[in-house]
PDB file of N, CA and C in Angstrom:
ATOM      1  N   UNK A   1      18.190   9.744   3.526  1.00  0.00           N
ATOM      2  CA  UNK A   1      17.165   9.505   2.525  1.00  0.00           C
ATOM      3  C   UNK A   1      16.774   8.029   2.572  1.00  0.00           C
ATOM      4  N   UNK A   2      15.646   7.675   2.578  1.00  0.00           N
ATOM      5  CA  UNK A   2      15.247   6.536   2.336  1.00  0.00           C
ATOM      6  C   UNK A   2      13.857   6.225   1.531  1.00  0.00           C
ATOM      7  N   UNK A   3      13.584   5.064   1.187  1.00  0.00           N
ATOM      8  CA  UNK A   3      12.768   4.427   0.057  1.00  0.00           C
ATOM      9  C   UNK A   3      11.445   4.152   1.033  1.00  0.00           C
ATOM     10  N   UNK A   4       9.916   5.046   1.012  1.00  0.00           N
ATOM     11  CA  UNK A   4       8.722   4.358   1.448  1.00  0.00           C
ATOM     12  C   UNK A   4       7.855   3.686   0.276  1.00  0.00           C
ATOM     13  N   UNK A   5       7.330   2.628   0.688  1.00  0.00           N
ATOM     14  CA  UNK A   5       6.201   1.813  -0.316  1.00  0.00           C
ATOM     15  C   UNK A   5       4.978   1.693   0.729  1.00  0.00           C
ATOM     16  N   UNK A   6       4.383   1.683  -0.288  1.00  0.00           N
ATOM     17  CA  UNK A   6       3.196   1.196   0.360  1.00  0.00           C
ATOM     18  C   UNK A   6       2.214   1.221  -0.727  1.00  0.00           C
ATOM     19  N   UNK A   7       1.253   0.320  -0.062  1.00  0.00           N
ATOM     20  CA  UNK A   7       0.315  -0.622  -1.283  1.00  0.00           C
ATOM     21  C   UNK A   7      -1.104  -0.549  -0.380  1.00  0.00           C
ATOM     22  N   UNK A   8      -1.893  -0.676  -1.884  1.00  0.00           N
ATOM     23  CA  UNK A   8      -3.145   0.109  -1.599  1.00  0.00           C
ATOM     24  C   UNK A   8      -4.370  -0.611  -2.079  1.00  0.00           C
ATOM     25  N   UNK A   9      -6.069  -1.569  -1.994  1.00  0.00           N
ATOM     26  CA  UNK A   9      -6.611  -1.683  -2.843  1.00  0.00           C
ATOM     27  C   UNK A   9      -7.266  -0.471  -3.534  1.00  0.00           C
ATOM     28  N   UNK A  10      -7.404  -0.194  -4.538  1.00  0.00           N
ATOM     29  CA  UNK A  10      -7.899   1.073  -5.590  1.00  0.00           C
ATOM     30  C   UNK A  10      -8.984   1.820  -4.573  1.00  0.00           C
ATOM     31  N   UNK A  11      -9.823   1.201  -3.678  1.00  0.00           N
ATOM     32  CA  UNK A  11     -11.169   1.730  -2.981  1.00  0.00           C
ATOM     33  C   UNK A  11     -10.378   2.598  -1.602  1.00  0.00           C
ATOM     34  N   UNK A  12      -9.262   2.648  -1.306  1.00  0.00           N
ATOM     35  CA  UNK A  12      -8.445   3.509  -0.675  1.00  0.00           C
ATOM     36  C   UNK A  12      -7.719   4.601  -1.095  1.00  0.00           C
ATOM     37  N   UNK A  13      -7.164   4.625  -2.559  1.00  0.00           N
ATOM     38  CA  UNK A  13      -6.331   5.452  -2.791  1.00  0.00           C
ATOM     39  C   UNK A  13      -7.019   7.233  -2.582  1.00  0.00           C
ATOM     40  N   UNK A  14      -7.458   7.210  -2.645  1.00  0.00           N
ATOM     41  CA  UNK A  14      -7.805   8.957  -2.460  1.00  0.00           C
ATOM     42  C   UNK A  14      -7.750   9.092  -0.609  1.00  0.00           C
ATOM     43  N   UNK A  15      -7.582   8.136  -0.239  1.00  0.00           N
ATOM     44  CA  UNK A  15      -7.286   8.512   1.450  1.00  0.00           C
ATOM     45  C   UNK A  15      -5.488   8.382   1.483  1.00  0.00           C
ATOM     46  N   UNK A  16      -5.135   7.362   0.991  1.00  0.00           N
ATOM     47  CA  UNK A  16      -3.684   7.326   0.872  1.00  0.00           C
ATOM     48  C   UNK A  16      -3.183   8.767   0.228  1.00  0.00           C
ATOM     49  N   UNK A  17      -3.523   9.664  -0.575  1.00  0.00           N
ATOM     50  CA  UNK A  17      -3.289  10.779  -1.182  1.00  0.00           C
ATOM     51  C   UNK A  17      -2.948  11.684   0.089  1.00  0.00           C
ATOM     52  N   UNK A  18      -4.479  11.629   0.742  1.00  0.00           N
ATOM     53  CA  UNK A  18      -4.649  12.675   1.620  1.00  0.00           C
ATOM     54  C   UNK A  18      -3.602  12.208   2.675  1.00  0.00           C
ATOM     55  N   UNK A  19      -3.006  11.128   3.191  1.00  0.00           N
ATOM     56  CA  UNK A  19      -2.235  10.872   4.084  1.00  0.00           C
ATOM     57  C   UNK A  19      -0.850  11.299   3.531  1.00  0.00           C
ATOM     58  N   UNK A  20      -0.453  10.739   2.605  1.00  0.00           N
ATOM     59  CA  UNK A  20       0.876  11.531   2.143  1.00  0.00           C
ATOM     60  C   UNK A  20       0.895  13.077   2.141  1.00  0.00           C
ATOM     61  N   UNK A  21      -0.360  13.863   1.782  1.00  0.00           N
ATOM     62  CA  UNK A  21      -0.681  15.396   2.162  1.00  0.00           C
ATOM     63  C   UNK A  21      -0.633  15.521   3.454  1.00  0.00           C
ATOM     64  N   UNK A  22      -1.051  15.063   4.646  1.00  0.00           N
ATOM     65  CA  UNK A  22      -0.873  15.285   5.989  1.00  0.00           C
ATOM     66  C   UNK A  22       1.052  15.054   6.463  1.00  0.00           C
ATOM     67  N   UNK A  23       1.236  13.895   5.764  1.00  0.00           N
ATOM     68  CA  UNK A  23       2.667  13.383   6.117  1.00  0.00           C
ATOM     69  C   UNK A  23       3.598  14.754   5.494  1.00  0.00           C
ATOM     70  N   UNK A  24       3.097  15.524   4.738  1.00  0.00           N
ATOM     71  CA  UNK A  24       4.293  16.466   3.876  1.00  0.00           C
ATOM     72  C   UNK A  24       4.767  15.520   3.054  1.00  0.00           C
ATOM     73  N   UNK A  25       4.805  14.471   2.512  1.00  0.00           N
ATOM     74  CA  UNK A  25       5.303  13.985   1.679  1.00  0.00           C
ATOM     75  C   UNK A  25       4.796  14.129   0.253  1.00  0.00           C
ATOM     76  N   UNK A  26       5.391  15.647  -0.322  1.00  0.00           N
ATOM     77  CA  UNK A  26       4.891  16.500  -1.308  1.00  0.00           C
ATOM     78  C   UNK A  26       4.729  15.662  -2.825  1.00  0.00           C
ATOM     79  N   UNK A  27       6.308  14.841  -2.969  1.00  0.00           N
ATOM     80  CA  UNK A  27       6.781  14.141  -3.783  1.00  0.00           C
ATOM     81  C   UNK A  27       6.555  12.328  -3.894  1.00  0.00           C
ATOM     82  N   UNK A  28       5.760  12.182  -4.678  1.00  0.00           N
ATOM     83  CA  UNK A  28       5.934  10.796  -4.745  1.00  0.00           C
ATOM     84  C   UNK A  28       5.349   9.926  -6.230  1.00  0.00           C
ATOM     85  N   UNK A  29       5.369   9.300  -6.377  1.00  0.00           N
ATOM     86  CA  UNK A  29       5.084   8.243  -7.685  1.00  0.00           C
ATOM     87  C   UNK A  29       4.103   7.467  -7.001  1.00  0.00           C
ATOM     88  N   UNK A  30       3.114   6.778  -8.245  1.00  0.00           N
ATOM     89  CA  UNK A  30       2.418   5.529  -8.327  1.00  0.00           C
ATOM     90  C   UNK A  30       2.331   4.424  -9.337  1.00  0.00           C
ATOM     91  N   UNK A  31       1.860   3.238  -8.933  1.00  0.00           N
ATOM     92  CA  UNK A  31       2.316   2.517 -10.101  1.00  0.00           C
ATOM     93  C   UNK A  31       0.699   1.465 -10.005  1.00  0.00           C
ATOM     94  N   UNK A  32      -0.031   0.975 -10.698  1.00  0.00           N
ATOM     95  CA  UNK A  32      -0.656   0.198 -10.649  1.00  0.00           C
ATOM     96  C   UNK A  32      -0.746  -0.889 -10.758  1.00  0.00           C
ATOM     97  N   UNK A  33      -1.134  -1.957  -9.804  1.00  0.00           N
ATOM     98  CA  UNK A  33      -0.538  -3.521  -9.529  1.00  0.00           C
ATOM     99  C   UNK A  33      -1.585  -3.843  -9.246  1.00  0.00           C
ATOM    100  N   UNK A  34      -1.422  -5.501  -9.355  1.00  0.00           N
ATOM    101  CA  UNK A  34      -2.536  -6.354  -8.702  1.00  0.00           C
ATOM    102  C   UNK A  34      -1.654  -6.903  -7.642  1.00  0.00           C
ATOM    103  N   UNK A  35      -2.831  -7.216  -6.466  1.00  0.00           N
ATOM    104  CA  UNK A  35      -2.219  -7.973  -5.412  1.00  0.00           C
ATOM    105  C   UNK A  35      -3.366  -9.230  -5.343  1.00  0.00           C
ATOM    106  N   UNK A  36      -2.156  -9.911  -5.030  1.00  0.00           N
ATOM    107  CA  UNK A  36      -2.904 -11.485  -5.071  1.00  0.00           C
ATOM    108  C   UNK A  36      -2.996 -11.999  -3.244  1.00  0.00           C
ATOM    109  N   UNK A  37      -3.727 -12.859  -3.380  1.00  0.00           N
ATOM    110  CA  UNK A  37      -3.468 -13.470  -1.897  1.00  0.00           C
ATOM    111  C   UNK A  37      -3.821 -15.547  -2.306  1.00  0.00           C
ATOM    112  N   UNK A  38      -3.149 -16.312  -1.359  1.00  0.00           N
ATOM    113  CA  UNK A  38      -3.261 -17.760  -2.179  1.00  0.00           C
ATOM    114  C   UNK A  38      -4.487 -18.012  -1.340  1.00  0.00           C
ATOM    115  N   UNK A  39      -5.667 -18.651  -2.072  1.00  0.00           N
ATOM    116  CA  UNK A  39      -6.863 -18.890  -1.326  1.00  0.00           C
ATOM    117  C   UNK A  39      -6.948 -20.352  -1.481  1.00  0.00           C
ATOM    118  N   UNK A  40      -7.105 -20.587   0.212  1.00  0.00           N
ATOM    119  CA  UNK A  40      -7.317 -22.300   0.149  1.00  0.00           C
ATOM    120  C   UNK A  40      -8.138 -22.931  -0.477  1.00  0.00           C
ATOM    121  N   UNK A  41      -7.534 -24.309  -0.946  1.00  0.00           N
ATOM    122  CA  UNK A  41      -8.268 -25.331  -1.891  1.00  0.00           C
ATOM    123  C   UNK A  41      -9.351 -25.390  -2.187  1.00  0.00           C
ATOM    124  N   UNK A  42     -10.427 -25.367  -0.980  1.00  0.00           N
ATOM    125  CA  UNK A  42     -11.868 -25.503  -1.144  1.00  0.00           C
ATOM    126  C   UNK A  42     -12.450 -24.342  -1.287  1.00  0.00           C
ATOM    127  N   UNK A  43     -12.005 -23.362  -1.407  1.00  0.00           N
ATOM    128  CA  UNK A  43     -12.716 -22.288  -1.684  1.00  0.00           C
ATOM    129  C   UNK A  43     -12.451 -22.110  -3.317  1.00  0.00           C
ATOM    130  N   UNK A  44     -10.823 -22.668  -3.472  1.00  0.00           N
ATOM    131  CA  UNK A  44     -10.881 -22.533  -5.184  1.00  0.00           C
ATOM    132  C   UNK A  44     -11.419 -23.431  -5.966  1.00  0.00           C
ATOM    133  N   UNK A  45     -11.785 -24.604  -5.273  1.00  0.00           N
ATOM    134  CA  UNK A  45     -12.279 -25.593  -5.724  1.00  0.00           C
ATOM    135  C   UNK A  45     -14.221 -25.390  -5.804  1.00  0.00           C
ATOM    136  N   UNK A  46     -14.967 -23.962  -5.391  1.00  0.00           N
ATOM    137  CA  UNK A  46     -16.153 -23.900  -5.227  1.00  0.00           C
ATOM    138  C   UNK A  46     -16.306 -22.688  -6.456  1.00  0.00           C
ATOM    139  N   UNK A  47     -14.882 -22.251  -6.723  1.00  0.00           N
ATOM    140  CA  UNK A  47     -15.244 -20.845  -7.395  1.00  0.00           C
ATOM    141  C   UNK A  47     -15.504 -21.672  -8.756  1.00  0.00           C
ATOM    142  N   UNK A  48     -16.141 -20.742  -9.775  1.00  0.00           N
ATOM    143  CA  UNK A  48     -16.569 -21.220 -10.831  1.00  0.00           C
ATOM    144  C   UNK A  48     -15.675 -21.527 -12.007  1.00  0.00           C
ATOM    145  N   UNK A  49     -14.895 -20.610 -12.180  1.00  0.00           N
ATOM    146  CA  UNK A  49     -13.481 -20.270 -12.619  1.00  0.00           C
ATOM    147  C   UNK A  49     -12.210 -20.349 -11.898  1.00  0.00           C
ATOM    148  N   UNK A  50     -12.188 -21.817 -10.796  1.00  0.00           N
ATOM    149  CA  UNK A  50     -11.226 -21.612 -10.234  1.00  0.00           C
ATOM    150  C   UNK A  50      -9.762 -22.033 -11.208  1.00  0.00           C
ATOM    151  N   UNK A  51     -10.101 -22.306 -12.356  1.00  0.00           N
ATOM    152  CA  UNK A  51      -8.420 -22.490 -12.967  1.00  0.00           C
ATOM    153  C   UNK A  51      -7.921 -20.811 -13.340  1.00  0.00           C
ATOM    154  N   UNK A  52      -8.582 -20.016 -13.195  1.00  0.00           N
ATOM    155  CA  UNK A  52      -7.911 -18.311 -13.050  1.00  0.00           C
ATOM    156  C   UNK A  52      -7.800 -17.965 -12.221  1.00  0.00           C
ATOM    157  N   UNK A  53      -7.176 -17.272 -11.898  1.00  0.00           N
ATOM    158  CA  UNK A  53      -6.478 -16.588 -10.285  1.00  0.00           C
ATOM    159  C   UNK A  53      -6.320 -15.194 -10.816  1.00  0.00           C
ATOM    160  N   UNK A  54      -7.387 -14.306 -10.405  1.00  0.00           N
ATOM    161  CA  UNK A  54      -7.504 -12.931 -10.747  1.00  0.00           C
ATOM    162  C   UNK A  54      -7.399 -12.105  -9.405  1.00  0.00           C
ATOM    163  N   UNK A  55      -6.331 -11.388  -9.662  1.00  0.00           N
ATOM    164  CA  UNK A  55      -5.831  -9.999  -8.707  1.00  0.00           C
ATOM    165  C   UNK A  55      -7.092  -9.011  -8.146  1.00  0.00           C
ATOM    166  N   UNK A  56      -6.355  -8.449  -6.995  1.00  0.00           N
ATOM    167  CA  UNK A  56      -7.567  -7.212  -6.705  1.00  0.00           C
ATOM    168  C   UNK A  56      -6.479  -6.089  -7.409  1.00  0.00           C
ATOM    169  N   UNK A  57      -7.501  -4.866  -7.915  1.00  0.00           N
ATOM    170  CA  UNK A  57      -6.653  -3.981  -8.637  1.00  0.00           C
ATOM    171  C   UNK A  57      -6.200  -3.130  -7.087  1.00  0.00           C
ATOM    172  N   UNK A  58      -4.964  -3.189  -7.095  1.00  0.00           N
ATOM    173  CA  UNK A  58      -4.141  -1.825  -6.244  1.00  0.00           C
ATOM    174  C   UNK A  58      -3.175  -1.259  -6.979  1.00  0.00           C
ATOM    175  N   UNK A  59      -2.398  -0.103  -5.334  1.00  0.00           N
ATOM    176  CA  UNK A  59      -1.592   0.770  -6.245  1.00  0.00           C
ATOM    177  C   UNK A  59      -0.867   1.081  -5.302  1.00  0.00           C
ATOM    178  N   UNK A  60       0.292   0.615  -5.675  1.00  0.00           N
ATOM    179  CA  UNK A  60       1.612   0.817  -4.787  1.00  0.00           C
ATOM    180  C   UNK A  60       2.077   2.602  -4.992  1.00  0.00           C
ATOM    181  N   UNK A  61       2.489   3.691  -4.028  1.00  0.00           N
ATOM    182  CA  UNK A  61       3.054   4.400  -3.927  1.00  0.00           C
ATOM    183  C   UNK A  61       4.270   4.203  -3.570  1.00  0.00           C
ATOM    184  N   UNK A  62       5.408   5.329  -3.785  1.00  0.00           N
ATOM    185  CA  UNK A  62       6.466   5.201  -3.314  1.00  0.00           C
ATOM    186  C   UNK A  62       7.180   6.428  -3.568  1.00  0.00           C
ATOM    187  N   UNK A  63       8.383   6.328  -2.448  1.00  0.00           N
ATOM    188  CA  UNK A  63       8.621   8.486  -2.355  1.00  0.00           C
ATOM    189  C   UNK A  63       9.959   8.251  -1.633  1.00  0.00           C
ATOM    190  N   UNK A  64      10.891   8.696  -2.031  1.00  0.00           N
ATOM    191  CA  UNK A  64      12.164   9.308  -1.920  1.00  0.00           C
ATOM    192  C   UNK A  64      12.035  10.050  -0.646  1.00  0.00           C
ATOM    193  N   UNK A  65      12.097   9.902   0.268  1.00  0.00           N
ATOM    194  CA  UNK A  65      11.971  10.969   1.546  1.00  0.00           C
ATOM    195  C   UNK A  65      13.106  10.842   2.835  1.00  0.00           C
ATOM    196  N   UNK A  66      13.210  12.006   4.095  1.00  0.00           N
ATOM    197  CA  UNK A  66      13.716  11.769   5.039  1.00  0.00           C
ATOM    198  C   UNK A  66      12.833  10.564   6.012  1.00  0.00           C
ATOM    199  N   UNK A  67      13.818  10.879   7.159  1.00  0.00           N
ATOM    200  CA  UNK A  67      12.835   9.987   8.258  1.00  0.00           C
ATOM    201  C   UNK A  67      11.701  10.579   8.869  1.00  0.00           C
ATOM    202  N   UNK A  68      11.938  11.623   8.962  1.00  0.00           N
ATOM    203  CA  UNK A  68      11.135  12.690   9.735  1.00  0.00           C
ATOM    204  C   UNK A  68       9.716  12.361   9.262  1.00  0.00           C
ATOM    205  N   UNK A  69       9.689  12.587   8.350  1.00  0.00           N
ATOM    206  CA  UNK A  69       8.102  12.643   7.433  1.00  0.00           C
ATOM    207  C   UNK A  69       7.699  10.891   7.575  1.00  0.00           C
ATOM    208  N   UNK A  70       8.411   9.821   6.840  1.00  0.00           N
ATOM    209  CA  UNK A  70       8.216   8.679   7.028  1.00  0.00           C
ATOM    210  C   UNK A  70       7.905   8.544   8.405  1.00  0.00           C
ATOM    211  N   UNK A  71       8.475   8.548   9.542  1.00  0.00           N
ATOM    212  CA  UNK A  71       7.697   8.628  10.954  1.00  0.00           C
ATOM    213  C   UNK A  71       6.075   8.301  10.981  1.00  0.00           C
ATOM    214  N   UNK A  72       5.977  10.473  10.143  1.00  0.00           N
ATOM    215  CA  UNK A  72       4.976  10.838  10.609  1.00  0.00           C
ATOM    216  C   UNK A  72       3.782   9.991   9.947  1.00  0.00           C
ATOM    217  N   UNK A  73       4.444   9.505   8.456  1.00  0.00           N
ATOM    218  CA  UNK A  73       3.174   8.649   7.459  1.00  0.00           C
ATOM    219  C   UNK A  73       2.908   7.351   8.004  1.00  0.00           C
ATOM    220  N   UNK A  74       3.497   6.903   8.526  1.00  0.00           N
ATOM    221  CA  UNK A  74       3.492   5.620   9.388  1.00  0.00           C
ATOM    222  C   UNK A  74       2.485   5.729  10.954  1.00  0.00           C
ATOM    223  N   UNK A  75       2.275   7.190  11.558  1.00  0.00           N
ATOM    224  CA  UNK A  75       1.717   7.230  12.611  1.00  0.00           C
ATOM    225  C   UNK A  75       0.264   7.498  11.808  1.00  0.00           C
ATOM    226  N   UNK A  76       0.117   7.974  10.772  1.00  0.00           N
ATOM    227  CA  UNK A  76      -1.514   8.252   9.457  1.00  0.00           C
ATOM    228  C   UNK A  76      -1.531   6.794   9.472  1.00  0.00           C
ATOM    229  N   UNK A  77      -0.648   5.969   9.074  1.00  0.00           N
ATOM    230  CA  UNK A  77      -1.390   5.049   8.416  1.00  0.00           C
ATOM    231  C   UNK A  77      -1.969   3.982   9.228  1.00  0.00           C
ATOM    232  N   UNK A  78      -0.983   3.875  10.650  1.00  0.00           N
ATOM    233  CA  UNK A  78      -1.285   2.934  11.783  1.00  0.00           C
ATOM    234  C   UNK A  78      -2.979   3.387  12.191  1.00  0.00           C
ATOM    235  N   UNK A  79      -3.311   4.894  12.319  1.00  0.00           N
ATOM    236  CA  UNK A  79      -4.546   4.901  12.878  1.00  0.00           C
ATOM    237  C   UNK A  79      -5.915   4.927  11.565  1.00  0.00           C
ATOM    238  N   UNK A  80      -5.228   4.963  10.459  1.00  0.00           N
ATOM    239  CA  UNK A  80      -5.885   4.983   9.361  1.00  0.00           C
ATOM    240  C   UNK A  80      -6.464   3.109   9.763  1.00  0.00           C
ATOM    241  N   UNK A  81      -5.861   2.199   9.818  1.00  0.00           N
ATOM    242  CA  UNK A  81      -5.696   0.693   9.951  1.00  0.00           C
ATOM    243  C   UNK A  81      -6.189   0.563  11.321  1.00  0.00           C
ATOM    244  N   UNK A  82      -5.971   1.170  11.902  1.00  0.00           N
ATOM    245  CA  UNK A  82      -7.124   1.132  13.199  1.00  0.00           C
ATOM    246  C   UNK A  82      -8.794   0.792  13.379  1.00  0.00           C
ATOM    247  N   UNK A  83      -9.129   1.927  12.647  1.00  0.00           N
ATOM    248  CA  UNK A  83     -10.241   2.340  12.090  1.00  0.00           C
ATOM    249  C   UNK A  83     -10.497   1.703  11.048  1.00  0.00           C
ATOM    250  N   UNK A  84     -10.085   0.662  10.057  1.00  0.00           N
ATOM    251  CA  UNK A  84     -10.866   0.039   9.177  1.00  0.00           C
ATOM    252  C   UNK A  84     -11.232  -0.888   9.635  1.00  0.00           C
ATOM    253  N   UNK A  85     -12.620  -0.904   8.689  1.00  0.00           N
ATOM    254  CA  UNK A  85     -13.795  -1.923   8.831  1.00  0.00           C
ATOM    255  C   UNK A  85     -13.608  -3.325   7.312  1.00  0.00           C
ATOM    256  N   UNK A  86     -12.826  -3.520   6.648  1.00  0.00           N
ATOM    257  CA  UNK A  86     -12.782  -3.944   5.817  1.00  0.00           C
ATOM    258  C   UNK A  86     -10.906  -5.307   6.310  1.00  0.00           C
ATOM    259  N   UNK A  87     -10.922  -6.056   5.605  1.00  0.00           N
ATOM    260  CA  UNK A  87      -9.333  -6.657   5.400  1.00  0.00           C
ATOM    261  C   UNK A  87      -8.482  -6.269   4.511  1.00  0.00           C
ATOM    262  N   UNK A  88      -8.405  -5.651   4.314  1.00  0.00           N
ATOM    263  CA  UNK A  88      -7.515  -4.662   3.259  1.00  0.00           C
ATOM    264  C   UNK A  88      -6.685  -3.603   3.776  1.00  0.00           C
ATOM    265  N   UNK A  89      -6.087  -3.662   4.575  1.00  0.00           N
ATOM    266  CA  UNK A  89      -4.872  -2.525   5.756  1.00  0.00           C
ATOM    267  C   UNK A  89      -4.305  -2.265   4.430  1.00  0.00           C
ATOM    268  N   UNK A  90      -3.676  -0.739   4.907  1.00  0.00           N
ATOM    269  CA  UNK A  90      -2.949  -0.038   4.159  1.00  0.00           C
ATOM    270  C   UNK A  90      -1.274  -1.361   4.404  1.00  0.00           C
ATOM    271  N   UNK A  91      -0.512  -1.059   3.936  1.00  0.00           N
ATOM    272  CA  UNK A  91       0.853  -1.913   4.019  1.00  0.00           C
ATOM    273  C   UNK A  91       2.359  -1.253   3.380  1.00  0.00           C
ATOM    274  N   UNK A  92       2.842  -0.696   4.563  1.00  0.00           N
ATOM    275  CA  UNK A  92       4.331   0.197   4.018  1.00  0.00           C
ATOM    276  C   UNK A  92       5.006  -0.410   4.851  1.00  0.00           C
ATOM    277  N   UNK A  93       6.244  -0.314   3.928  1.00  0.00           N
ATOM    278  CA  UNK A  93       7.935  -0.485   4.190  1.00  0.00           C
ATOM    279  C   UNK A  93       8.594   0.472   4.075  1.00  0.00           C
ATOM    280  N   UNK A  94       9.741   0.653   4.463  1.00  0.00           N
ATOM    281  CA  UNK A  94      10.915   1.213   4.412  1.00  0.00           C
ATOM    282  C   UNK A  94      12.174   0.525   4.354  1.00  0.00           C
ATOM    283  N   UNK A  95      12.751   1.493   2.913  1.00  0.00           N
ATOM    284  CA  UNK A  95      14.032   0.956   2.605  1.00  0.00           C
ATOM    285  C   UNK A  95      15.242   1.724   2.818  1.00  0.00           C
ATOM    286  N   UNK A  96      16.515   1.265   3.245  1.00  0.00           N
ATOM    287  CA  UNK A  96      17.480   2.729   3.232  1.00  0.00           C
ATOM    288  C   UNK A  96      18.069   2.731   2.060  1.00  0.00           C
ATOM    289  N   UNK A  97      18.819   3.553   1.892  1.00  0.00           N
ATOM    290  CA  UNK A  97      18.954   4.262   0.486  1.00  0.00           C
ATOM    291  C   UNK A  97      20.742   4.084   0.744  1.00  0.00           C
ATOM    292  N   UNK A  98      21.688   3.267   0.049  1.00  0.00           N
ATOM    293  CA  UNK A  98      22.823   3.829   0.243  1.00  0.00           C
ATOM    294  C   UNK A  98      23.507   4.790  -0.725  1.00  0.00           C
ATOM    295  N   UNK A  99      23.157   4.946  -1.863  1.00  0.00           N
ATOM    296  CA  UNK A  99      23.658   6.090  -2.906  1.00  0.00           C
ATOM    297  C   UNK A  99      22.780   6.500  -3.509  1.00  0.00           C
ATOM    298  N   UNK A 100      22.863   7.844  -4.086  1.00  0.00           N
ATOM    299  CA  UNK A 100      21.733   8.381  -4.903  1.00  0.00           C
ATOM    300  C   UNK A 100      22.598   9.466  -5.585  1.00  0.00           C
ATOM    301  N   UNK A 101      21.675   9.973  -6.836  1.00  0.00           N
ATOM    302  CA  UNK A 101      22.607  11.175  -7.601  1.00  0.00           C
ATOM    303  C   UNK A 101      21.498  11.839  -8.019  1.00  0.00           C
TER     304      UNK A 101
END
């Protein structure tokens, strides 16, 4: 058993759905987050409001699964990230799991 994440901006999630549906990964949770990125000086220094530092809205998934399936969501998501036209790649990890009940 092990721990997948992966993080999403909001304008993806209904493809991330469908990839966990292709992966069999029947079971999983979401959580809604902002992801930040640090933007150099002069660009914060042009924004209008650069003393706020506002998030893009995403949404981390995450699912209790074997390897088997994780594999397969990882071979969705590599060609999913292939094919985008945008900077915003899908982004998963894997964690191992040493106890569970």
């Amino acid at each position: 058993m092990k721990l997948v994440l992966v993080t999403v901006v909001e304008e993806y999630e209904k493809e991330v759905l469908e990839i966990f549906k292709k992966a069999n990964i029947e079971n999983f949770s979401s959580s809604d987050i902002d992801g930040y990125k640090n933007v150099p000086s002069v660009l914060m220094a042009s924004n209008w409001f650069s003393a706020g530092k506002s998030g893009n809205e995403s949404t981390m998934f995450f699912s209790f699964t074997n390897k088997e399936k994780i594999d397969g969501l990882f071979v969705l998501i590599e060609e999913f990230n292939n094919n985008l036209e945008t900077n915003n790649p899908l982004k998963a990890i894997v964690v191992p799991i040493e106890r569970y009940i």
